[in-house]
Protein backbone atom coordinates (compact mmCIF):
# COMPACT_ATOMS: atom_id res chain seq x y z
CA UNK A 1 55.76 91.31 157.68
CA UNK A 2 52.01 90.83 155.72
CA UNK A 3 52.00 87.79 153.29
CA UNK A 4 51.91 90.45 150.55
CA UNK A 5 55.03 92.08 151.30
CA UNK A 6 56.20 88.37 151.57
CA UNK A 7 55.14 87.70 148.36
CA UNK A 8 56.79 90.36 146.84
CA UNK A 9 59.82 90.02 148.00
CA UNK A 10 59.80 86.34 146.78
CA UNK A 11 58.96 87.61 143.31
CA UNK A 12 62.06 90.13 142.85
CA UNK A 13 63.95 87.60 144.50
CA UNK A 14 63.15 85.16 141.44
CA UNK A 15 63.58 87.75 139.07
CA UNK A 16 66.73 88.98 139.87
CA UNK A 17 68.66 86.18 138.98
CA UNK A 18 66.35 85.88 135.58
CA UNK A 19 67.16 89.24 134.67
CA UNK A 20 70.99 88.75 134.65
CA UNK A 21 70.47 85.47 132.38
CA UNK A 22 68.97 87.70 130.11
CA UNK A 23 71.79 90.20 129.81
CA UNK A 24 74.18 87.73 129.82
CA UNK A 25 72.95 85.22 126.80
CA UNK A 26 72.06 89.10 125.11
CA UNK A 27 75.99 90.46 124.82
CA UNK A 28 77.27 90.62 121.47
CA UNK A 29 80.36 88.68 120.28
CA UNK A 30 83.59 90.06 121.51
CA UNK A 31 85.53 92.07 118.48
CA UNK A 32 88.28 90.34 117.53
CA UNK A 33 91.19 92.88 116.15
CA UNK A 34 92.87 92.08 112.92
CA UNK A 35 96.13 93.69 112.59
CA UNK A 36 97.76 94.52 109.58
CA UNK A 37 101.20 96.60 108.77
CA UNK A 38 103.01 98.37 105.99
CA UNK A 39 106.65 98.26 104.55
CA UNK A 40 108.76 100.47 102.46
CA UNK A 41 108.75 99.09 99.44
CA UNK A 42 112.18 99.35 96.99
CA UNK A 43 112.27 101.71 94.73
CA UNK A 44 114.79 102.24 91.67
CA UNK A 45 117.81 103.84 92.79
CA UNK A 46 118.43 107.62 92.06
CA UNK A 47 121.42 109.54 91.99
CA UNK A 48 123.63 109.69 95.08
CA UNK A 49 123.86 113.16 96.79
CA UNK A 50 126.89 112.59 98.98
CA UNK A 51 127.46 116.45 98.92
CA UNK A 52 123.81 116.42 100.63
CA UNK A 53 123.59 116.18 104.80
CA UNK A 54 120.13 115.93 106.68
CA UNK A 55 119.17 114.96 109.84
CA UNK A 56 115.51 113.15 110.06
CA UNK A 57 113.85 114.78 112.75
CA UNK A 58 110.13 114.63 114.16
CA UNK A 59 107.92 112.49 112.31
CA UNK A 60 104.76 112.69 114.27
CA UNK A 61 101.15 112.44 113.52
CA UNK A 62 98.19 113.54 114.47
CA UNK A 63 95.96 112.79 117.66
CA UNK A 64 93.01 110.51 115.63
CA UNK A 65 96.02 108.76 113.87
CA UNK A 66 96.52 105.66 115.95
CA UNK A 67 96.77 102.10 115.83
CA UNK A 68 92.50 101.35 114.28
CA UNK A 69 91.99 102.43 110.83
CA UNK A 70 90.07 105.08 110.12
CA UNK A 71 87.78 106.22 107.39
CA UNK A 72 86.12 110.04 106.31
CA UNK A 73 83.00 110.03 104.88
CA UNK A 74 81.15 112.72 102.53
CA UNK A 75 80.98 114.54 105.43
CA UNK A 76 83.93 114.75 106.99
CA UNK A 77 82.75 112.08 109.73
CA UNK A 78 85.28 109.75 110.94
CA UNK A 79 84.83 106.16 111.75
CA UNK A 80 87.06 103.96 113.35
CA UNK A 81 87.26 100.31 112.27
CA UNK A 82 87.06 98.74 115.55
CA UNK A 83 88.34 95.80 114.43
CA UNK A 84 91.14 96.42 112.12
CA UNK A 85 94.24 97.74 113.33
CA UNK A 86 97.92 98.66 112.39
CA UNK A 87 100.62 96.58 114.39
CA UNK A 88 102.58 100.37 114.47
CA UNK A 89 100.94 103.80 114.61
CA UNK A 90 101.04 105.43 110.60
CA UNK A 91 103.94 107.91 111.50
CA UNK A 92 106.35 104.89 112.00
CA UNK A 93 105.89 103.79 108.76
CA UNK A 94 106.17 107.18 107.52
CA UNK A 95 109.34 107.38 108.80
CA UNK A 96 110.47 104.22 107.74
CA UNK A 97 109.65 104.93 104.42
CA UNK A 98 110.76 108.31 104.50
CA UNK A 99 114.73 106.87 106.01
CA UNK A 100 115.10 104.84 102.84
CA UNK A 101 113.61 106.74 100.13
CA UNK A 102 115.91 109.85 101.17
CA UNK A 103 119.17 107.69 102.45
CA UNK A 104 119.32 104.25 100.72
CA UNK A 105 117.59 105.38 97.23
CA UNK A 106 118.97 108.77 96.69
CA UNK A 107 122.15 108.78 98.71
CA UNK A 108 121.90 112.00 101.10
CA UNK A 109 123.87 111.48 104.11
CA UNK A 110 121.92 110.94 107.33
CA UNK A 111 123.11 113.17 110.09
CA UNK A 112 122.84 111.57 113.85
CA UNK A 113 124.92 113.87 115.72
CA UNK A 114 125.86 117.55 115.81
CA UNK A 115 124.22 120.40 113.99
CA UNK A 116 122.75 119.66 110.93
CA UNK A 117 119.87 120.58 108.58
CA UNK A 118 116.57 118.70 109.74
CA UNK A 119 113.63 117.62 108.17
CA UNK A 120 110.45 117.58 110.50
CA UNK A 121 107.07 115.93 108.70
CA UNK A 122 103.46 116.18 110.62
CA UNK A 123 101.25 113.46 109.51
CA UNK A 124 97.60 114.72 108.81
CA UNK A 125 96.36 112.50 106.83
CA UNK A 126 96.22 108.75 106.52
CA UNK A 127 92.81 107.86 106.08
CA UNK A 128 90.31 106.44 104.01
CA UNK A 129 87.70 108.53 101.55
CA UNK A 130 85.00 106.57 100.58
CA UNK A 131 83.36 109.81 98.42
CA UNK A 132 83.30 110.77 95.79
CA UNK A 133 85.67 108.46 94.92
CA UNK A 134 87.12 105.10 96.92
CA UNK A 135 90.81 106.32 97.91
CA UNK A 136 93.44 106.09 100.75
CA UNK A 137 94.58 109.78 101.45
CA UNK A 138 98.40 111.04 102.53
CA UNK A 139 98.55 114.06 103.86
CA UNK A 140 101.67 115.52 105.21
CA UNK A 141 103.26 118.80 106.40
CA UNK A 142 107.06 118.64 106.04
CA UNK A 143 109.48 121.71 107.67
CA UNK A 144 113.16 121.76 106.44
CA UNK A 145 114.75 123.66 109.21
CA UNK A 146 118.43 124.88 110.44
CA UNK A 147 118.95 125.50 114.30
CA UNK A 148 116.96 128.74 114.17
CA UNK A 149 114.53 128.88 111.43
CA UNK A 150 112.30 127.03 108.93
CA UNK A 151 114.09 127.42 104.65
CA UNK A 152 111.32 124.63 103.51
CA UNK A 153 108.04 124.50 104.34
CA UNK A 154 105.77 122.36 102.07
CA UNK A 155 102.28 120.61 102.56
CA UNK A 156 101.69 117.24 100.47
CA UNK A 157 98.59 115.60 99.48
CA UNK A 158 98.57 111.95 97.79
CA UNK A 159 95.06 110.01 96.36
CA UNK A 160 95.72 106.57 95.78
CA UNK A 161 92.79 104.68 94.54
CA UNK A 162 91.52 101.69 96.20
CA UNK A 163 90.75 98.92 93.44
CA UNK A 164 90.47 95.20 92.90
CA UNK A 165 92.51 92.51 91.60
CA UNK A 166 89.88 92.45 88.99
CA UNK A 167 90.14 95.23 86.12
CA UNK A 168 86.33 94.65 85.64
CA UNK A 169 85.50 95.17 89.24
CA UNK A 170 84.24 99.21 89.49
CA UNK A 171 85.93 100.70 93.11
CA UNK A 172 82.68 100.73 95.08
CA UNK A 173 81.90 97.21 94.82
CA UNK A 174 82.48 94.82 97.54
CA UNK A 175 86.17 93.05 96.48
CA UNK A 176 87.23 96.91 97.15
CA UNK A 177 85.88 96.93 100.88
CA UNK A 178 88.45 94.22 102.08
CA UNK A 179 90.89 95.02 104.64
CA UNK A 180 93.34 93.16 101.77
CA UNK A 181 92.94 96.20 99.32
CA UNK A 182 92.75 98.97 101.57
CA UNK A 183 95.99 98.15 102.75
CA UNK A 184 97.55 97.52 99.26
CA UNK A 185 96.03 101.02 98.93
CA UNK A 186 97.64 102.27 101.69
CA UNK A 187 100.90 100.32 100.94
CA UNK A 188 101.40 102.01 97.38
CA UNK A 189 100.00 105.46 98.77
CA UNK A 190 102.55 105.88 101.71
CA UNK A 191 105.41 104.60 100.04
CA UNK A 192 104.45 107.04 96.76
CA UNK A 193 104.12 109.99 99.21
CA UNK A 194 107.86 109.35 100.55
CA UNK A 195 108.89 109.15 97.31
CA UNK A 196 107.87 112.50 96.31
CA UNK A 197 108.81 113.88 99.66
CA UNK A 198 112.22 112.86 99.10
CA UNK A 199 112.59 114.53 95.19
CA UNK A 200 110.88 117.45 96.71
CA UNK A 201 113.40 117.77 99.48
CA UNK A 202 116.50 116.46 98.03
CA UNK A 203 115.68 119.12 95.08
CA UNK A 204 115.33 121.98 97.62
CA UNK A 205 118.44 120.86 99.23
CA UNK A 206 120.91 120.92 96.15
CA UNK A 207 119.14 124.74 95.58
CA UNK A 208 120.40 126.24 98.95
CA UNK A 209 123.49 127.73 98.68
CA UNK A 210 126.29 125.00 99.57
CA UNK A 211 126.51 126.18 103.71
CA UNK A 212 123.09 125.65 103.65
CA UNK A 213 122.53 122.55 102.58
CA UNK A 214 125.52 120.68 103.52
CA UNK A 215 126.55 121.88 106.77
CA UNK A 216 125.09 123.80 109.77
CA UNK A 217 128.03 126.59 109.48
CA UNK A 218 126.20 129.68 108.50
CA UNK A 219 127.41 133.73 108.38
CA UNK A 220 125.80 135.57 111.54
């Protein structure tokens, strides 16, 4: 081997272990999740519908709807937060709120066995708008079905503006950005969107003749 060669191979020798000191001190700080969750919040009771029977059925969402928050822009870009997450994927807590606002507030009888009228609800929306105007954005396809075929079938949207503790604050400033409002946001939007889900259906319900919306028995 010529002292050249030699000497080159010395050199990438030394460099080598330069090199991965360099990548090494020039990695970013690990992201550190934040996780934050919603609950149904009580609502004033309405009047019991004991002559009402459902069954809650699927309450799924869709695919970009996971555990990170995500947010649309002007146009129609999403961006996950890759550091803010919910401790339970958004159609849980649809559901949640969705049990109580239709069972505990308004008194229709939850159906967990046999035939029954069932409500199904696709999640499409749960995300937040930053323009033209700051919101959080419910968006939900609901199907009231009987064994064989859909009587209801309904698509909801529901704006709730994200603001500040301060009145003088304007939406877009910075007190609006933290994770603290958007989930107040998203708090009062979910649990607004079950609540008008629920009137919608319970109203539907008590219009179906009385086969129809209490039991599963229907003429062939």
């Amino acid at each position: 081997m010529s002292l050249a060669t030699r000497a080159s191979l010395a050199a990438l020798l030394l460099a080598a272990p330069l090199a991965g000191g360099c990548a090494l001190f020039g990695r970013s700080d690990p992201v550190v999740a934040r996780y934050f969750t919603i609950d149904p919040q009580p609502a004033a009771p309405q009047s019991a519908h004991p002559e009402l029977r459902l069954r809650l059925g699927h309450v799924e969402g869709w695919s970009h709807l996971r555990e990170r928050l995500v947010a649309r822009d002007a146009d129609g870009e999403l961006v996950f937060y890759d550091d803010w997450r919910w401790t339970e994927r958004p159609e849980t807590y649809l559901r949640r709120a969705l049990a109580r606002a239709l069972f505990e507030e308004r008194g229709v009888v939850p159906v967990v066995a046999g035939s029954a009228l069932a409500l199904d609800v696709e999640l499409t929306s749960f995300e937040e708008l930053q323009k033209p105007a700051h919101v959080i954005r419910v968006q939900a396809h609901l199907v009231v079905r009987d064994d064989r075929i859909g009587l209801v079938e309904e698509s909801f949207t529901f704006d709730q503006p994200v603001s500040c503790a301060e009145a003088d604050q304007p939406p877009s400033s910075e007190c609006a950005k933290r994770p603290a409002a958007l989930v107040d946001a998203y708090t009062q939007g979910l649990n607004r969107s079950a609540e008008q889900i629920a009137d919608h259906v319970v109203a539907k319900l008590a219009a179906l003749p009385p086969q129809d919306a209490s039991s599963p028995g229907r003429a062939p």
